[in-house]
N, C-alpha and C. Protein backbone atom coordinates (compact mmCIF):
# COMPACT_ATOMS: atom_id res chain seq x y z
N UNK A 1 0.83 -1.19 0.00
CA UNK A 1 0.00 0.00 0.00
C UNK A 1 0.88 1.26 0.00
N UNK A 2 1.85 1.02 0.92
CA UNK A 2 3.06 2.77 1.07
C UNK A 2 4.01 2.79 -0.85
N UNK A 3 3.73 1.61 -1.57
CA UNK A 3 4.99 1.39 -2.06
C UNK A 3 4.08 2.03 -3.12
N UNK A 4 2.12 1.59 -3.63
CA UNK A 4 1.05 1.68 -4.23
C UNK A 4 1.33 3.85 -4.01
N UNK A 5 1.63 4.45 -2.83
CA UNK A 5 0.96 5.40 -2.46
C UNK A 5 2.19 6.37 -3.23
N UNK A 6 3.64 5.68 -2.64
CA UNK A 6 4.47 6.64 -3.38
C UNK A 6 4.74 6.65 -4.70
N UNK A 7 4.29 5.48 -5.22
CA UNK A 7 4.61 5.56 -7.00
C UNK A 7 3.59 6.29 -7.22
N UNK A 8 2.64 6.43 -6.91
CA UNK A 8 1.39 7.90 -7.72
C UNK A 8 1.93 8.83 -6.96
N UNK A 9 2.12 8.99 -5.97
CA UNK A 9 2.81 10.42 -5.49
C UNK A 9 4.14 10.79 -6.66
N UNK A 10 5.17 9.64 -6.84
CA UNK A 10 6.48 10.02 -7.63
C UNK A 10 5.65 10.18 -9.26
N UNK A 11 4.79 9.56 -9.49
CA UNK A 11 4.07 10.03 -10.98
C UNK A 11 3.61 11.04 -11.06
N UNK A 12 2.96 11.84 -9.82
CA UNK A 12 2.02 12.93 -10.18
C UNK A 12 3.03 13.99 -10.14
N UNK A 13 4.84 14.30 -9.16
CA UNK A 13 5.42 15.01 -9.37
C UNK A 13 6.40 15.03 -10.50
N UNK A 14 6.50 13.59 -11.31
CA UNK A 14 6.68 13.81 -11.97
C UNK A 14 6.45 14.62 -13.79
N UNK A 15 4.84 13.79 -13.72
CA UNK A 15 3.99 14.61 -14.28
C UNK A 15 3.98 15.78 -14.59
N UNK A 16 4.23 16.84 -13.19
CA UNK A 16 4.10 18.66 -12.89
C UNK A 16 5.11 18.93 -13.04
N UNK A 17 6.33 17.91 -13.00
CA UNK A 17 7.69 18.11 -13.79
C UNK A 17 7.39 18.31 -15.35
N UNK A 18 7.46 17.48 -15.84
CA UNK A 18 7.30 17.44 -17.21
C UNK A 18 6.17 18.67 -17.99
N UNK A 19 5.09 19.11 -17.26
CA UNK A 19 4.28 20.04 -17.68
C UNK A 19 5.17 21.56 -17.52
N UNK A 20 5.96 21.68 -16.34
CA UNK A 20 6.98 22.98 -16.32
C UNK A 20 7.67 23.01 -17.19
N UNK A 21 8.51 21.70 -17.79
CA UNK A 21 9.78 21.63 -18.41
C UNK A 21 8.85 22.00 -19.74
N UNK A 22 7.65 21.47 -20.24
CA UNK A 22 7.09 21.18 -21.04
C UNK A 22 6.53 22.81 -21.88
N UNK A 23 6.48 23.28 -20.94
CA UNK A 23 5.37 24.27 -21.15
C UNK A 23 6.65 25.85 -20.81
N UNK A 24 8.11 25.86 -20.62
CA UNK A 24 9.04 26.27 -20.67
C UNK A 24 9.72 26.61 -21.71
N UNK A 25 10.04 25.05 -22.68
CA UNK A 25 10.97 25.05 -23.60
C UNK A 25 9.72 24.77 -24.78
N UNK A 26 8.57 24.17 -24.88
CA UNK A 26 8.11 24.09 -26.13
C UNK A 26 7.68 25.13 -26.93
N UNK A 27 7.12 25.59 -26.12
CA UNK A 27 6.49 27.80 -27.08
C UNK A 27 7.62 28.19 -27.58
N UNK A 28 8.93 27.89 -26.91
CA UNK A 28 9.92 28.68 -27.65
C UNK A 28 10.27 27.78 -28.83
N UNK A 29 10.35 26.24 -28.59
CA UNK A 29 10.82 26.01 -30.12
C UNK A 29 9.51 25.91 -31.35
N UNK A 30 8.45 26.29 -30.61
CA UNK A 30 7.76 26.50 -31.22
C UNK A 30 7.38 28.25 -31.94
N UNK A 31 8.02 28.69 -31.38
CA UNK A 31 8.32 30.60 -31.70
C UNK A 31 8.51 30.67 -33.35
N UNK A 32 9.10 29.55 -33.84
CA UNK A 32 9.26 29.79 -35.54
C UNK A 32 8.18 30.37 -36.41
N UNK A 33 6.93 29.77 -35.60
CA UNK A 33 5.52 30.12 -36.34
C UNK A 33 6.02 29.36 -37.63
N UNK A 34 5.55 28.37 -37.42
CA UNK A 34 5.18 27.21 -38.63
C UNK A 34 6.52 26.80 -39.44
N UNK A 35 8.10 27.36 -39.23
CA UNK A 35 8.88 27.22 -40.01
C UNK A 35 9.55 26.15 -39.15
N UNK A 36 10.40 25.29 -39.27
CA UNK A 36 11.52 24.02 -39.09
C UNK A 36 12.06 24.93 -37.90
N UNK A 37 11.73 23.61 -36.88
CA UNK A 37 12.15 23.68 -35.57
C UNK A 37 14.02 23.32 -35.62
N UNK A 38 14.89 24.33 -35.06
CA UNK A 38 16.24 23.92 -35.47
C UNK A 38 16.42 22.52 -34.77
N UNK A 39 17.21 21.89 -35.14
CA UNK A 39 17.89 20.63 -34.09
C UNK A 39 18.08 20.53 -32.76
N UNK A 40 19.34 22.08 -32.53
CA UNK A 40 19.55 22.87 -31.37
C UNK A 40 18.39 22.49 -30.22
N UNK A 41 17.01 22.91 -30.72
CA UNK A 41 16.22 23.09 -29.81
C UNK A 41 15.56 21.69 -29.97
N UNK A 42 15.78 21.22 -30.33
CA UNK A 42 15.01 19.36 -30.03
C UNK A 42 16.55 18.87 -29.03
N UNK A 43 17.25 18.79 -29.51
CA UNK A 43 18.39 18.72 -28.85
C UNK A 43 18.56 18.97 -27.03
N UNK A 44 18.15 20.33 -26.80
CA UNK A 44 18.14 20.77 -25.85
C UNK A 44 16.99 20.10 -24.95
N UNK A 45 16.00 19.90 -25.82
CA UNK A 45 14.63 19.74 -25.08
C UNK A 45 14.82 17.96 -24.62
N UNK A 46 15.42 17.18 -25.60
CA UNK A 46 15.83 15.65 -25.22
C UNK A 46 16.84 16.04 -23.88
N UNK A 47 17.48 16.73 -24.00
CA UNK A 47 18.88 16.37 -22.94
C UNK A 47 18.29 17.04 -21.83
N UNK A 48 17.23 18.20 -21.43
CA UNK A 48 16.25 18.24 -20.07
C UNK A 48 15.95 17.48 -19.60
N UNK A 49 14.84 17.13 -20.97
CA UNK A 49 13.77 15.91 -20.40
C UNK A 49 14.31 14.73 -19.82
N UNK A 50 15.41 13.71 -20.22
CA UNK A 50 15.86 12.95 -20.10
C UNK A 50 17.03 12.88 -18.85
N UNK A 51 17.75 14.19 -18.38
CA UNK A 51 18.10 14.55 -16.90
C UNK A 51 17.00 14.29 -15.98
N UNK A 52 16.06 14.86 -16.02
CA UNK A 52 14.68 15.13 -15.16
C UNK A 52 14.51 13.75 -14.78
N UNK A 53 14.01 13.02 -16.26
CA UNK A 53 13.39 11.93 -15.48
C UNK A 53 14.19 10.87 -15.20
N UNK A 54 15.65 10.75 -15.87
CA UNK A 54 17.04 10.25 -14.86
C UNK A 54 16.74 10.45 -13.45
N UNK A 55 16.68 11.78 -12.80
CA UNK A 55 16.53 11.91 -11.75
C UNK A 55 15.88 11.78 -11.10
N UNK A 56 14.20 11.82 -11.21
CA UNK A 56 13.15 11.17 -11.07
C UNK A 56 12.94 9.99 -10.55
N UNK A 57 13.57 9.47 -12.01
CA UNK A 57 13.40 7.57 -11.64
C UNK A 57 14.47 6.74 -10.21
N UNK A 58 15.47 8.19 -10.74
CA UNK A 58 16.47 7.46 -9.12
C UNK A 58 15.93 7.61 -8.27
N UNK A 59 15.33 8.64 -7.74
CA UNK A 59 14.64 8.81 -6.41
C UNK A 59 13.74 8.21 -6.82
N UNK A 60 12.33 7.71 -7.27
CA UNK A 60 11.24 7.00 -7.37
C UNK A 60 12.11 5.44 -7.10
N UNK A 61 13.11 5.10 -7.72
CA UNK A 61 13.66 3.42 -7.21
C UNK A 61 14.51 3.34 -6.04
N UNK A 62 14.81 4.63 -5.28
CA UNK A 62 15.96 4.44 -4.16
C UNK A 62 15.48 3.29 -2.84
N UNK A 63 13.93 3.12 -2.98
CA UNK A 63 13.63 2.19 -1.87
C UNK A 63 13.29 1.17 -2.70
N UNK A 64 13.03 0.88 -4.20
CA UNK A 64 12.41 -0.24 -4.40
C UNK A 64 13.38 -1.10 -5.19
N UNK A 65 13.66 -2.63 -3.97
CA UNK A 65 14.13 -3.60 -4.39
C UNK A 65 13.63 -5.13 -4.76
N UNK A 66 12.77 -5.42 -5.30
CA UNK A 66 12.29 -5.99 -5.68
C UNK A 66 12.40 -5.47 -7.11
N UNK A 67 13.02 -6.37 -7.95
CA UNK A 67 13.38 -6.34 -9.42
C UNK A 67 12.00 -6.49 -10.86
N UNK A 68 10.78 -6.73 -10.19
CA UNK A 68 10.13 -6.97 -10.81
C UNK A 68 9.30 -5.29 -10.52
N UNK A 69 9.28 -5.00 -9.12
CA UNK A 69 8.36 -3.54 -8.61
C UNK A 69 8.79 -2.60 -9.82
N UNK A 70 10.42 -2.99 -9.52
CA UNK A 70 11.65 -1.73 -10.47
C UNK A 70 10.80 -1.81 -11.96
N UNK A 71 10.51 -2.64 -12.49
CA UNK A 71 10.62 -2.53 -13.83
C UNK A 71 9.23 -1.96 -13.97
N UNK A 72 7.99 -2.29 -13.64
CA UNK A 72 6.77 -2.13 -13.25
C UNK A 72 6.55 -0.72 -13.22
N UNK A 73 7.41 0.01 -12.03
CA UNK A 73 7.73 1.58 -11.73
C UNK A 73 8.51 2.29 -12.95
N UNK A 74 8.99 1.75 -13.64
CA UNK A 74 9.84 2.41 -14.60
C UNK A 74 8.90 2.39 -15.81
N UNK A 75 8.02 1.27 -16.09
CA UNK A 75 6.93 1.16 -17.11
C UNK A 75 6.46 1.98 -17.10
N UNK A 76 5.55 2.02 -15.88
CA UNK A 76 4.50 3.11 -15.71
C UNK A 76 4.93 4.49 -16.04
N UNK A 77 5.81 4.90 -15.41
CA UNK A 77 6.97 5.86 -15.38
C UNK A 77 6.89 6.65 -16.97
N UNK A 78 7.61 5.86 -17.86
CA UNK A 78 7.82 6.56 -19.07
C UNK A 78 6.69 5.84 -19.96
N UNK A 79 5.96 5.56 -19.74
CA UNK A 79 5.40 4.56 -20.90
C UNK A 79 4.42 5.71 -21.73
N UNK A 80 3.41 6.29 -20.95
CA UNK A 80 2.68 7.69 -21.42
C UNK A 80 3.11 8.89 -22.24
N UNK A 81 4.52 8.98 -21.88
CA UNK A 81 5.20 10.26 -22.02
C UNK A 81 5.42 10.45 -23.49
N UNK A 82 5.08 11.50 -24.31
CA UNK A 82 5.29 11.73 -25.54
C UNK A 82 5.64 13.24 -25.17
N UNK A 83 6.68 13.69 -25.98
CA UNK A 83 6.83 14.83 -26.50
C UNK A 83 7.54 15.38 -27.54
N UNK A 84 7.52 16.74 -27.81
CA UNK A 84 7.69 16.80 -28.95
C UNK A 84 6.65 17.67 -29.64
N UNK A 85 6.77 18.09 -30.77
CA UNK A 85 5.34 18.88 -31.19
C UNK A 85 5.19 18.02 -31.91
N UNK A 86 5.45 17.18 -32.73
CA UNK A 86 4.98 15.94 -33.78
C UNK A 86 4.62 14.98 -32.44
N UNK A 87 5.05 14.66 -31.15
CA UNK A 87 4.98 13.51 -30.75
C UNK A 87 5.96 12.31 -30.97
N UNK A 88 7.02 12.71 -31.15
CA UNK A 88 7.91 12.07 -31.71
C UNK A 88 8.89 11.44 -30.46
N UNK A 89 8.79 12.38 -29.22
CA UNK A 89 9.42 12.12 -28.46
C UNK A 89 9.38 10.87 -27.58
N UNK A 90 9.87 10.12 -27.22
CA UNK A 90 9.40 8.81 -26.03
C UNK A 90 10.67 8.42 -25.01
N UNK A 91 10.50 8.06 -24.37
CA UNK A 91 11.42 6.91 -23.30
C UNK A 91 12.22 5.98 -23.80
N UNK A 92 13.15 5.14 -23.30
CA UNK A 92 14.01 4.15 -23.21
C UNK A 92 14.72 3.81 -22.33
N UNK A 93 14.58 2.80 -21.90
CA UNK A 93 15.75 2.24 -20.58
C UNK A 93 16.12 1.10 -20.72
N UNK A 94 17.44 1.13 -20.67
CA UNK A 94 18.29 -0.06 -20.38
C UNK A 94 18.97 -0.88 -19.51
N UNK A 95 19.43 -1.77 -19.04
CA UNK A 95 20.96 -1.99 -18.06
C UNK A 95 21.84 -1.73 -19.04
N UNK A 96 22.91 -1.90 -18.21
CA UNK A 96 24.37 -2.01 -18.51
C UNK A 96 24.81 -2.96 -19.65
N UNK A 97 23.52 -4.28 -19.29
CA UNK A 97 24.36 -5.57 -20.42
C UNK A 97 23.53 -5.22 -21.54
N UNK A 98 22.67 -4.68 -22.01
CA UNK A 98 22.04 -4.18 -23.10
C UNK A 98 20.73 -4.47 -23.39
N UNK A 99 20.04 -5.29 -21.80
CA UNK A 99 18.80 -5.33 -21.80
C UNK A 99 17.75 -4.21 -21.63
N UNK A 100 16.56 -3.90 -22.65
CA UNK A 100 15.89 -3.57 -22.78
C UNK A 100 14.54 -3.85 -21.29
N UNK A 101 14.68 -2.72 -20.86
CA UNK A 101 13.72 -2.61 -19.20
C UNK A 101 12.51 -1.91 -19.70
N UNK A 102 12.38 -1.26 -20.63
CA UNK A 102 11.32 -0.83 -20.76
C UNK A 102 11.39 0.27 -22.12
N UNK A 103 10.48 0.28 -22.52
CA UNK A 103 10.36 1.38 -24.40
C UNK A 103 9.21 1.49 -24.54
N UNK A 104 8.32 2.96 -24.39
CA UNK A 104 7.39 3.39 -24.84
C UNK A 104 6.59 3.29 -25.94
N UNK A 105 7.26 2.65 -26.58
CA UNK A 105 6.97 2.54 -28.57
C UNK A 105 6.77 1.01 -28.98
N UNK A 106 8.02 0.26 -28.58
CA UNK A 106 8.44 -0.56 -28.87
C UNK A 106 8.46 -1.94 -27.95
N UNK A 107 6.91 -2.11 -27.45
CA UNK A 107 6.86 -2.71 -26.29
C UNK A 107 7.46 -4.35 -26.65
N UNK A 108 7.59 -4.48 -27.73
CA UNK A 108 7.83 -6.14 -28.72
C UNK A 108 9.64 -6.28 -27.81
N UNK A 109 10.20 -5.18 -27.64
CA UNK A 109 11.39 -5.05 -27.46
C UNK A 109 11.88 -5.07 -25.90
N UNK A 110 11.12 -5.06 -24.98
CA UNK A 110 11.22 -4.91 -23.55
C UNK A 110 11.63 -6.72 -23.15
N UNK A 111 12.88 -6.40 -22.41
CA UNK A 111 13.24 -7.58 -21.84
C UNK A 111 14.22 -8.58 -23.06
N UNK A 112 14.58 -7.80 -24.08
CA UNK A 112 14.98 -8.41 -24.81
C UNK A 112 16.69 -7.75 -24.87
N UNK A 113 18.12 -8.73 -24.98
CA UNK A 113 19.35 -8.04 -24.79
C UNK A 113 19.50 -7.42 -26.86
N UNK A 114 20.02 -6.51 -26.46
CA UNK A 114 20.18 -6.00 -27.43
C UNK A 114 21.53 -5.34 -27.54
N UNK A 115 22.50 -5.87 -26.92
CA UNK A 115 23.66 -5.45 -27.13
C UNK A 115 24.90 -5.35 -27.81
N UNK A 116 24.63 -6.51 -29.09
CA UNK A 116 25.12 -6.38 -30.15
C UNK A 116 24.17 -6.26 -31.17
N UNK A 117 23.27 -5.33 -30.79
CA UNK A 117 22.36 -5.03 -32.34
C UNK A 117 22.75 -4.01 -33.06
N UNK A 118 23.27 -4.18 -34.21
CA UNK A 118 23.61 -3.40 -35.21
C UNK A 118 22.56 -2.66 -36.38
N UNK A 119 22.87 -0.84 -36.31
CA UNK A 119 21.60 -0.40 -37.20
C UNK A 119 21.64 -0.26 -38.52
N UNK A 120 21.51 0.15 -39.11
CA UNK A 120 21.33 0.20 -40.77
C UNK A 120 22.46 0.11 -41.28
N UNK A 121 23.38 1.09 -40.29
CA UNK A 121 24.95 1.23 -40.86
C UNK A 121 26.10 0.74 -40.17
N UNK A 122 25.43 -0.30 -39.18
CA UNK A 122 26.57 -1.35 -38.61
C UNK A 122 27.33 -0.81 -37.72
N UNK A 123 26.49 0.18 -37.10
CA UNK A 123 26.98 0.74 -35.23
C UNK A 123 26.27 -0.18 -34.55
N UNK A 124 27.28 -0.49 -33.22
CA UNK A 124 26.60 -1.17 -32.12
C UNK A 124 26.21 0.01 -31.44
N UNK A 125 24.58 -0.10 -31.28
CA UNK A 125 24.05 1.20 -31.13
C UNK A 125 23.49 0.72 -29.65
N UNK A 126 23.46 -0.23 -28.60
CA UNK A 126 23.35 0.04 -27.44
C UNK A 126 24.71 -0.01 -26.56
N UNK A 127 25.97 -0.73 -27.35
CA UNK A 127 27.12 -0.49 -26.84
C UNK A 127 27.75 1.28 -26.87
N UNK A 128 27.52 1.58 -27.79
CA UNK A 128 27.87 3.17 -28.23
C UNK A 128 26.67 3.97 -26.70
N UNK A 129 25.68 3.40 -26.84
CA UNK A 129 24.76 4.36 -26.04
C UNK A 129 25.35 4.37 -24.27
N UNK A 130 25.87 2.97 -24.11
CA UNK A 130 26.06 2.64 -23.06
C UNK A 130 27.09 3.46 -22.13
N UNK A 131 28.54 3.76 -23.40
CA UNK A 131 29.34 4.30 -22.85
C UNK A 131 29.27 5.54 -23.02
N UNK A 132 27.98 6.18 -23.74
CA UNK A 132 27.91 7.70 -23.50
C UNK A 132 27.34 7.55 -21.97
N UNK A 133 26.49 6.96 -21.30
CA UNK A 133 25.79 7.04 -20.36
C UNK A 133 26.35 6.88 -18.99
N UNK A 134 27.93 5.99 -19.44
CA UNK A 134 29.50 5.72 -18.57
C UNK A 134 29.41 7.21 -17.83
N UNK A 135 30.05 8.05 -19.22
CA UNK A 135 30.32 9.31 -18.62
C UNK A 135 29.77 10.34 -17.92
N UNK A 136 28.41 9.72 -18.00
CA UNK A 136 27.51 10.19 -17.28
C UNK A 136 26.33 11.42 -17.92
N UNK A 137 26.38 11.00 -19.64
CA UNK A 137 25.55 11.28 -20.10
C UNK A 137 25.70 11.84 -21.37
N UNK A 138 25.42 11.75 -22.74
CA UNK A 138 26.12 12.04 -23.91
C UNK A 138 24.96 11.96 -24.64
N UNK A 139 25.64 12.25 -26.42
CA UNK A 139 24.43 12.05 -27.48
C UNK A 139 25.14 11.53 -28.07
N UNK A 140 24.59 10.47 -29.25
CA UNK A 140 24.94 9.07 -29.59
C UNK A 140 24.09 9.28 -31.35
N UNK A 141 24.86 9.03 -32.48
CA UNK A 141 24.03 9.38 -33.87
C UNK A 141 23.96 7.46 -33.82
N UNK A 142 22.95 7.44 -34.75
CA UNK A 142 22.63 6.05 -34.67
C UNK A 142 21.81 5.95 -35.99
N UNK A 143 20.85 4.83 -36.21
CA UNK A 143 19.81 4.55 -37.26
C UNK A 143 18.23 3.77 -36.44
N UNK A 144 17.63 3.99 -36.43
CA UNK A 144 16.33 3.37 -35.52
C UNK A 144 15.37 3.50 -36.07
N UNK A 145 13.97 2.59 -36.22
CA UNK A 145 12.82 2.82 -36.80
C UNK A 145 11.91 3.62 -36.28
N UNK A 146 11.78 5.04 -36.89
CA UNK A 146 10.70 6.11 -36.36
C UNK A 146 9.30 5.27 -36.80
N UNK A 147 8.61 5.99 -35.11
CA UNK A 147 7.53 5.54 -35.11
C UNK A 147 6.62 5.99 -36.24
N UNK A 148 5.71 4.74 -36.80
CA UNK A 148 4.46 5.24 -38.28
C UNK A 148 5.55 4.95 -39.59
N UNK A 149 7.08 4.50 -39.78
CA UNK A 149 7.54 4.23 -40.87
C UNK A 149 7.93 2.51 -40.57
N UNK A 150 8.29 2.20 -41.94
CA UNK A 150 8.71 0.90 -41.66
C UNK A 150 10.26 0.45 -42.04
N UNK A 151 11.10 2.13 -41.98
CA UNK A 151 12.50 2.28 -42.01
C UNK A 151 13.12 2.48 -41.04
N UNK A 152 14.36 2.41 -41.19
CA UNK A 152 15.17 3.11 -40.01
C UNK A 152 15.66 4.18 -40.71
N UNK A 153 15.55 5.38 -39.97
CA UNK A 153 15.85 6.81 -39.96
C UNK A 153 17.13 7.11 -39.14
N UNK A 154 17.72 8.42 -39.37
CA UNK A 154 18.85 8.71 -38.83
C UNK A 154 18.70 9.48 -37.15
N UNK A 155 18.95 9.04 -36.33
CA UNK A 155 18.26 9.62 -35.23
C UNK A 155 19.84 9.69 -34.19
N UNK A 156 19.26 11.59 -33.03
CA UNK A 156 20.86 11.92 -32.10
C UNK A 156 20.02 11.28 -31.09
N UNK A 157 20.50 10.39 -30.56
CA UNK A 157 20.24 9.99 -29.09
C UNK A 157 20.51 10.59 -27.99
N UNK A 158 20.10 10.95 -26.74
CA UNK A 158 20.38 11.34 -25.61
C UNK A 158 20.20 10.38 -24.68
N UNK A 159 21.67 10.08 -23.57
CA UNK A 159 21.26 9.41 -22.73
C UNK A 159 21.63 9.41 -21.46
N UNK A 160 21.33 9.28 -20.32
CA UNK A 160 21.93 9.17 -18.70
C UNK A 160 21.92 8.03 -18.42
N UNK A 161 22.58 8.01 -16.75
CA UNK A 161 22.54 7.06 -16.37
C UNK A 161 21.44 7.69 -15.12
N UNK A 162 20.63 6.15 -14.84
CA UNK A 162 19.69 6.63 -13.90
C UNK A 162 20.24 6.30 -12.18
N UNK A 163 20.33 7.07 -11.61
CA UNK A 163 21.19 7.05 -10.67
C UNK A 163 20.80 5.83 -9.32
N UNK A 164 21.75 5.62 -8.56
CA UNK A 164 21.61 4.37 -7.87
C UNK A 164 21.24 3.21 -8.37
N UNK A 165 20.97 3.11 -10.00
CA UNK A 165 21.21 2.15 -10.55
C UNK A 165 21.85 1.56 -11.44
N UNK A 166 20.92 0.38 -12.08
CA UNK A 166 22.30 -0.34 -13.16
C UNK A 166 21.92 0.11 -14.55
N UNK A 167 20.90 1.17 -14.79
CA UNK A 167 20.37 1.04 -15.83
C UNK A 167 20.78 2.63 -16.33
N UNK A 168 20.43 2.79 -17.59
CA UNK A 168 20.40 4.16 -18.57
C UNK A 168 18.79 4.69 -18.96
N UNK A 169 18.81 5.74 -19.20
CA UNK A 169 17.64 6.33 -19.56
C UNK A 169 18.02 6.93 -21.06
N UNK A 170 17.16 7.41 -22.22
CA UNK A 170 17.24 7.66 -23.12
C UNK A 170 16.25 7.89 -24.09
N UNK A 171 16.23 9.26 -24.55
CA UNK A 171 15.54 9.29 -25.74
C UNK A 171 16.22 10.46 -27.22
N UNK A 172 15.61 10.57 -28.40
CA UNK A 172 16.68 10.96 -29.25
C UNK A 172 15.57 11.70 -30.34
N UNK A 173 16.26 12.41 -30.92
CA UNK A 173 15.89 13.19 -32.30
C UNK A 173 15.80 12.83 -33.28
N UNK A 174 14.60 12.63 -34.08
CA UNK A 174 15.06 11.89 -35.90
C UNK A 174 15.20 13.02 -36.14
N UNK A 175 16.37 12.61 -37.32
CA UNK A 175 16.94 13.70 -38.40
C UNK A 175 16.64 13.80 -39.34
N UNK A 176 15.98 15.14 -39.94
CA UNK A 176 15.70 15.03 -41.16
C UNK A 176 16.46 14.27 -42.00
């Protein structure tokens, strides 16, 4: 019941997180009035968002050990979250060995290792992600299938590590 009480408590501040951050940085990259949002500012808006809820999720998991609660809390966690003015934006989390903990999009892919998966152009694209996330947080060019196509597109990744744990957080930009 306390464990039931603080994950909607850690959702709903996270939530009023995401509506500040949200409602901060989007009017402005939206300021073009209808012309091409620069990179810069998708850029910026991934590497917030993706601190925030790095930080978020550490404090939302600092008491929960039970490995199954963790993943459950981390589902719930990012699974809703879109942003972006297309909607383009989503979640990703990993461990260390290149298992897939959870993906907003790509639920076929949760629980599955993916650490020598190679993308269109033959990057190991969760090994590359991993050791940006070493340093404690980087952007990563890669190839991945945008959501609604049935290609892989050129996409900058952003990623952390989520703190007190074994895992990474991540989400990224398709490129024109």
């Amino acid at each position: 019941m306390l464990l039931r009480r603080n994950r909607a408590l850690t959702l709903f501040v996270a939530i009023l997180g995401l509506i500040a951050v949200l409602s901060a940085v989007v009017p402005v990259a939206m300021a073009a009035g209808g012309k091409p949002i620069p990179v810069d500012q998708y850029k910026e808006l991934a590497k917030v968002m993706t601190h925030s809820f790095a930080v978020g999720l550490g404090g939302a998991l600092a008491n929960v050990r039970n490995v199954e609660d963790r993943i459950d809390l981390i589902r719930s966690f990012i699974g809703p979250v879109r942003f972006f003015p297309d909607n383009s934006g989503y979640f990703y989390v990993y461990d260390s060995k290149g298992v897939n903990i959870a993906h907003a999009i790509q639920k076929d892919l949760q629980g599955k290792n993916l650490w020598d998966y190679k993308d269109a152009k033959g990057k190991l694209v969760l090994q590359a992600l991993f050791e940006a996330s070493k340093k404690g947080g980087g952007f990563v060019d890669f190839y991945w299938l945008k959501p609604g196509t049935k290609e892989q597109m050129p996409k900058l990744g952003y990623v952390e590590p989520i703190p007190g744990t074994d895992y990474f957080i991540g989400t990224g930009v398709y490129l024109p």
